[in-house]
Protein backbone atom coordinates (compact mmCIF):
# COMPACT_ATOMS: atom_id res chain seq x y z
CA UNK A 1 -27.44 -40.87 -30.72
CA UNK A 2 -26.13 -44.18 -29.34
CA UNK A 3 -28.03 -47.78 -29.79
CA UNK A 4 -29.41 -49.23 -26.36
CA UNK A 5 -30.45 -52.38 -25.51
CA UNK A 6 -32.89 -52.78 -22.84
CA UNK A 7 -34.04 -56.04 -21.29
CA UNK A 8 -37.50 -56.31 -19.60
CA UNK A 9 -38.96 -58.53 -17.28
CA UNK A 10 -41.19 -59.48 -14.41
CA UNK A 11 -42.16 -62.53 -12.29
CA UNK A 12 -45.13 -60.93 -9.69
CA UNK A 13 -48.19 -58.76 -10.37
CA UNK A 14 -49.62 -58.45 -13.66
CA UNK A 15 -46.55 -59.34 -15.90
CA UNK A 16 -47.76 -58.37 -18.90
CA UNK A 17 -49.29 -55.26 -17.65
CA UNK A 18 -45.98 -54.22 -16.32
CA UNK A 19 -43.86 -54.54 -19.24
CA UNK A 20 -45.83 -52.99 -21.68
CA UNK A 21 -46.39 -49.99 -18.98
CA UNK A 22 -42.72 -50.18 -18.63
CA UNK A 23 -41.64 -50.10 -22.41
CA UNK A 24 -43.99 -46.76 -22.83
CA UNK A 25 -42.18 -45.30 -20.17
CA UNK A 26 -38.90 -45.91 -21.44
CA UNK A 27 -40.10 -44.75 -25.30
CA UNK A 28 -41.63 -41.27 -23.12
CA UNK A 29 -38.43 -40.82 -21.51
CA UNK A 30 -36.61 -37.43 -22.58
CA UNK A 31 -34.26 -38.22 -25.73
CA UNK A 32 -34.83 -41.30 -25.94
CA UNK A 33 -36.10 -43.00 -29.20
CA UNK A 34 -37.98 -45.83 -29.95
CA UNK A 35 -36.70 -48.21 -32.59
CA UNK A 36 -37.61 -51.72 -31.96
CA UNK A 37 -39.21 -54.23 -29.49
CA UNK A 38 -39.86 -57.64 -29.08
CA UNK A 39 -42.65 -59.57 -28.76
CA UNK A 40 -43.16 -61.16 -24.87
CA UNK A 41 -41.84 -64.92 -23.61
CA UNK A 42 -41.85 -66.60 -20.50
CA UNK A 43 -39.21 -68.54 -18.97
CA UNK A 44 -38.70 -70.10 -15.17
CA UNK A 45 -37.37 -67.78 -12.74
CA UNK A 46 -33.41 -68.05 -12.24
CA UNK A 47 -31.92 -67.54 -8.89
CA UNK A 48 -28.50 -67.48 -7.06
CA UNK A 49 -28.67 -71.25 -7.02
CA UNK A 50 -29.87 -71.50 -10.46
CA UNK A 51 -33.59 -72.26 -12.31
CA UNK A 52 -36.44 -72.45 -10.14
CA UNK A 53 -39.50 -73.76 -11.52
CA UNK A 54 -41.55 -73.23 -8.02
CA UNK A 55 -40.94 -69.65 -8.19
CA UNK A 56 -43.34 -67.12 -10.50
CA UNK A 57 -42.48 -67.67 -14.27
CA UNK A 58 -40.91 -64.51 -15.87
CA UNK A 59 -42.69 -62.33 -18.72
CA UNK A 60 -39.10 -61.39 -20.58
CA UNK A 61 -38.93 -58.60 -23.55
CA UNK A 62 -36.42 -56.78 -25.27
CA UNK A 63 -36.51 -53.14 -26.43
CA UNK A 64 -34.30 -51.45 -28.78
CA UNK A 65 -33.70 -47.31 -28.45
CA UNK A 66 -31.50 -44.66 -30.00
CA UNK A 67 -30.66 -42.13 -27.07
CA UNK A 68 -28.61 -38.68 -26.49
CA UNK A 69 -28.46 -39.59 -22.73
CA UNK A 70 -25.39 -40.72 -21.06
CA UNK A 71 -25.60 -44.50 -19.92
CA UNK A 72 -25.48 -43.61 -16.12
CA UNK A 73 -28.08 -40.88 -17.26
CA UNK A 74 -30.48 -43.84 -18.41
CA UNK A 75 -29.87 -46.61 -15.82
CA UNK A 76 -31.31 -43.98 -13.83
CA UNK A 77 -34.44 -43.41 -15.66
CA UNK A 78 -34.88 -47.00 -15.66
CA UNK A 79 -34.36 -47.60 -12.18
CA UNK A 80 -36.84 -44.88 -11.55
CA UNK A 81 -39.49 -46.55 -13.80
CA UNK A 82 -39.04 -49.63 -11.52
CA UNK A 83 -39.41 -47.74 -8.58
CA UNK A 84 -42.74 -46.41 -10.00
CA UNK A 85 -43.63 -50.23 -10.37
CA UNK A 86 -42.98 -51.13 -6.98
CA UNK A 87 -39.55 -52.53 -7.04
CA UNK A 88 -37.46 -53.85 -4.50
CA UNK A 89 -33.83 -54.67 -4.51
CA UNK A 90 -33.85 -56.68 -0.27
CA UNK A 91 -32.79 -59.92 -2.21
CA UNK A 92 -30.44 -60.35 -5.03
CA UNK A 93 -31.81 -62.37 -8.27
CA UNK A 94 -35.21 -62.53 -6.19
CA UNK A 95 -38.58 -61.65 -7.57
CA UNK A 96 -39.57 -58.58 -9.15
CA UNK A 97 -42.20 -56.60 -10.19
CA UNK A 98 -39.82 -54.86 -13.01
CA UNK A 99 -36.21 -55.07 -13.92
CA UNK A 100 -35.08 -53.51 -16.35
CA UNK A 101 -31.34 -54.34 -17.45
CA UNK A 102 -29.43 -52.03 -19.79
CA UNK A 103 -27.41 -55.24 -22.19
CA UNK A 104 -25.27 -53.57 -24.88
CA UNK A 105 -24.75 -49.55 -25.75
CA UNK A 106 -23.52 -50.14 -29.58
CA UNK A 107 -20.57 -51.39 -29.32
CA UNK A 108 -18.61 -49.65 -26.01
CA UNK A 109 -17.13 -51.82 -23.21
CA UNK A 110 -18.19 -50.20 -19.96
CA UNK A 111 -17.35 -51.25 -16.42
CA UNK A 112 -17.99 -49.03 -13.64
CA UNK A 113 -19.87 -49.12 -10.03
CA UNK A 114 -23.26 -49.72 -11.22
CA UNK A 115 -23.20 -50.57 -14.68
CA UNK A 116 -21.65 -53.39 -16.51
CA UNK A 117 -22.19 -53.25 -20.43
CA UNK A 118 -22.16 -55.62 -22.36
CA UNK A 119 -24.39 -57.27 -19.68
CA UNK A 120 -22.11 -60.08 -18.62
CA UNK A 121 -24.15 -62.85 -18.30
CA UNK A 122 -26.96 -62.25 -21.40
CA UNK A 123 -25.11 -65.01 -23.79
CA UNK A 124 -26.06 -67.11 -20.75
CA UNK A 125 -29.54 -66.31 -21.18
CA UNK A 126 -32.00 -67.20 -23.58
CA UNK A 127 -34.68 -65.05 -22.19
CA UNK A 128 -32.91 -62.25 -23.42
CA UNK A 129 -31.23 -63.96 -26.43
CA UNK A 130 -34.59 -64.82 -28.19
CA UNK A 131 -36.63 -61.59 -27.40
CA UNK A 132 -33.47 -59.30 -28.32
CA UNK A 133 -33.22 -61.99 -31.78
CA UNK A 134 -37.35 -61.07 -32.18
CA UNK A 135 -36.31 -57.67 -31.86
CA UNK A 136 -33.21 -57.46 -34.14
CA UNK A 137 -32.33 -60.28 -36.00
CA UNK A 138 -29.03 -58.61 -36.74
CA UNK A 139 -27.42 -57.95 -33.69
CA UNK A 140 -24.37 -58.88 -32.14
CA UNK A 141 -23.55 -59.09 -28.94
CA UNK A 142 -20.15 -56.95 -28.47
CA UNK A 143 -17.82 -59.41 -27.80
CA UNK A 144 -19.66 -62.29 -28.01
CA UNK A 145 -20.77 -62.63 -31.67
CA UNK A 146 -24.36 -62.78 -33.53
CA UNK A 147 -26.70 -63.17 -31.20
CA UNK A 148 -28.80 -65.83 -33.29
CA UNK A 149 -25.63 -67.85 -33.14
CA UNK A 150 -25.54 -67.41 -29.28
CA UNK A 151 -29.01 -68.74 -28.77
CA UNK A 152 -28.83 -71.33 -31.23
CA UNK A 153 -25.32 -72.66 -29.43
CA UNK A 154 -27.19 -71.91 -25.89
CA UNK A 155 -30.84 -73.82 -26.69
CA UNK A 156 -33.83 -71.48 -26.99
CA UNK A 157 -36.13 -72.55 -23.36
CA UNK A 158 -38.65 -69.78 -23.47
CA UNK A 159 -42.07 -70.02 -24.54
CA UNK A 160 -43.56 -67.30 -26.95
CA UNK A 161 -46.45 -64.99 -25.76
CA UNK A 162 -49.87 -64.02 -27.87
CA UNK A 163 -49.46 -60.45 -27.00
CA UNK A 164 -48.15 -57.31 -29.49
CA UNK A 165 -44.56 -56.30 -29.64
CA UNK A 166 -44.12 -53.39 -27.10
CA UNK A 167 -43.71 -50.49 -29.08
CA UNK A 168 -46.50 -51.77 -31.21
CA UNK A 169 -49.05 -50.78 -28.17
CA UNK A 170 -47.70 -47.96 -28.04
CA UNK A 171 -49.19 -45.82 -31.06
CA UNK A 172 -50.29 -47.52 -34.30
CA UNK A 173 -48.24 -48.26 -37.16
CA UNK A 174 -47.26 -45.43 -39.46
CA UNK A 175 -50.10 -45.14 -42.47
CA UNK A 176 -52.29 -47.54 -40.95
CA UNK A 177 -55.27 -46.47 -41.98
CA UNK A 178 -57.84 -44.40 -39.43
C-alpha cells in the first residue's frame, strides 16, 4: 500500500457539500483506504495573477489514504469524481466546483505528462499546508521538510471551518456507542 495525499477544494456551488461528497467518494474508491482527514478552511481564491479576494472564497481540505492503485490509476479516479461534480478545466487556476490535487505519494519523486508529485507549488500554499498539518501533524513534505515548519515559515492565512473532519462524516467512530 502506498501513502497518498489528496488536496480538496472548491470555490462555486455548495462548498462544503462538495468536499465532503468528494472525500466519500475517494474513501469508496476500489483499494483505496481511508486514514486521515482534515477538518475544512477557507482561503481567497488564487489565480494566474495571484490572490483574488473578488472571486468565490475556497473551502480547502486535506485527506490522507493508503492505496494499491498506481498514481496515474488514482488521478484518474479523482478526475472522474470531479467530473461527477461538474468540473470544468476551459480556464487554468479558474473556479471550480472540485479539484482535487494528488500532493505527495510517500516519499517518490514523480514527473510525468499529467502528474507532478510532490505537488510543486503546496509549500507555497497554506491552504494545503494547514489542512494537511490538521490532518497529520507529522508529515513532511518530500523534499521540502516538516510541513508544520513550512507553514509556520510561509504564515498560516486560512480561516478554520465549524464543520467535522471528512472521514469523520463518513461512518462513526469505531466503539462509539449505538
Amino acid at each position: 500500500m502506498t501513502r497518498v495525499v489528496i488536496a480538496l477544494g472548491a470555490n462555486l456551488g455548495d462548498r462544503g457539500s462538495t468536499l465532503r461528497a468528494a472525500a466519500r467518494a475517494i474513501a469508496a474508491l476500489p483499494g483505496v483506504r481511508p486514514i486521515a482527514s482534515s477538518s475544512e478552511v477557507e482561503s481567497v481564491a488564487v489565480t494566474l495573477d495571484g490572490p483574488d479576494a473578488a472571486k468565490p472564497r475556497y473551502r480547502n481540505a486535506v485527506v490522507v489514504v493508503d492505496t494499491d492503485l498506481e498514481p496515474d490509476e488514482l488521478l484518474d479516479a479523482l478526475h472522474g469524481i470531479e467530473d461527477e461534480h461538474g468540473r470544468t478545466r476551459t480556464v487554468r487556476w479558474g473556479d471550480r466546483t472540485l479539484d482535487l490535487d494528488v500532493i505527495a505519494v510517500d516519499d517518490r519523486h514523480i514527473d510525468t505528462a499529467t502528474l507532478t508529485v510532490p505537488h510543486p507549488r503546496a509549500h507555497e500554499r497554506a491552504f494545503v499546508l494547514a489542512p494537511w498539518a490538521d490532518a497529520d501533524p507529522d508529515a513532511v513534505l518530500p523534499g521540502r521538510g516538516p510541513i508544520v515548519a513550512l507553514l509556520a515559515a510561509l504564515g498560516d492565512d486560512t480561516e478554520r471551518v465549524d464543520e467535522p473532519r471528512l472521514f469523520d462524516a463518513i461512518a462513526p467512530a469505531a466503539g462509539a456507542a449505538s
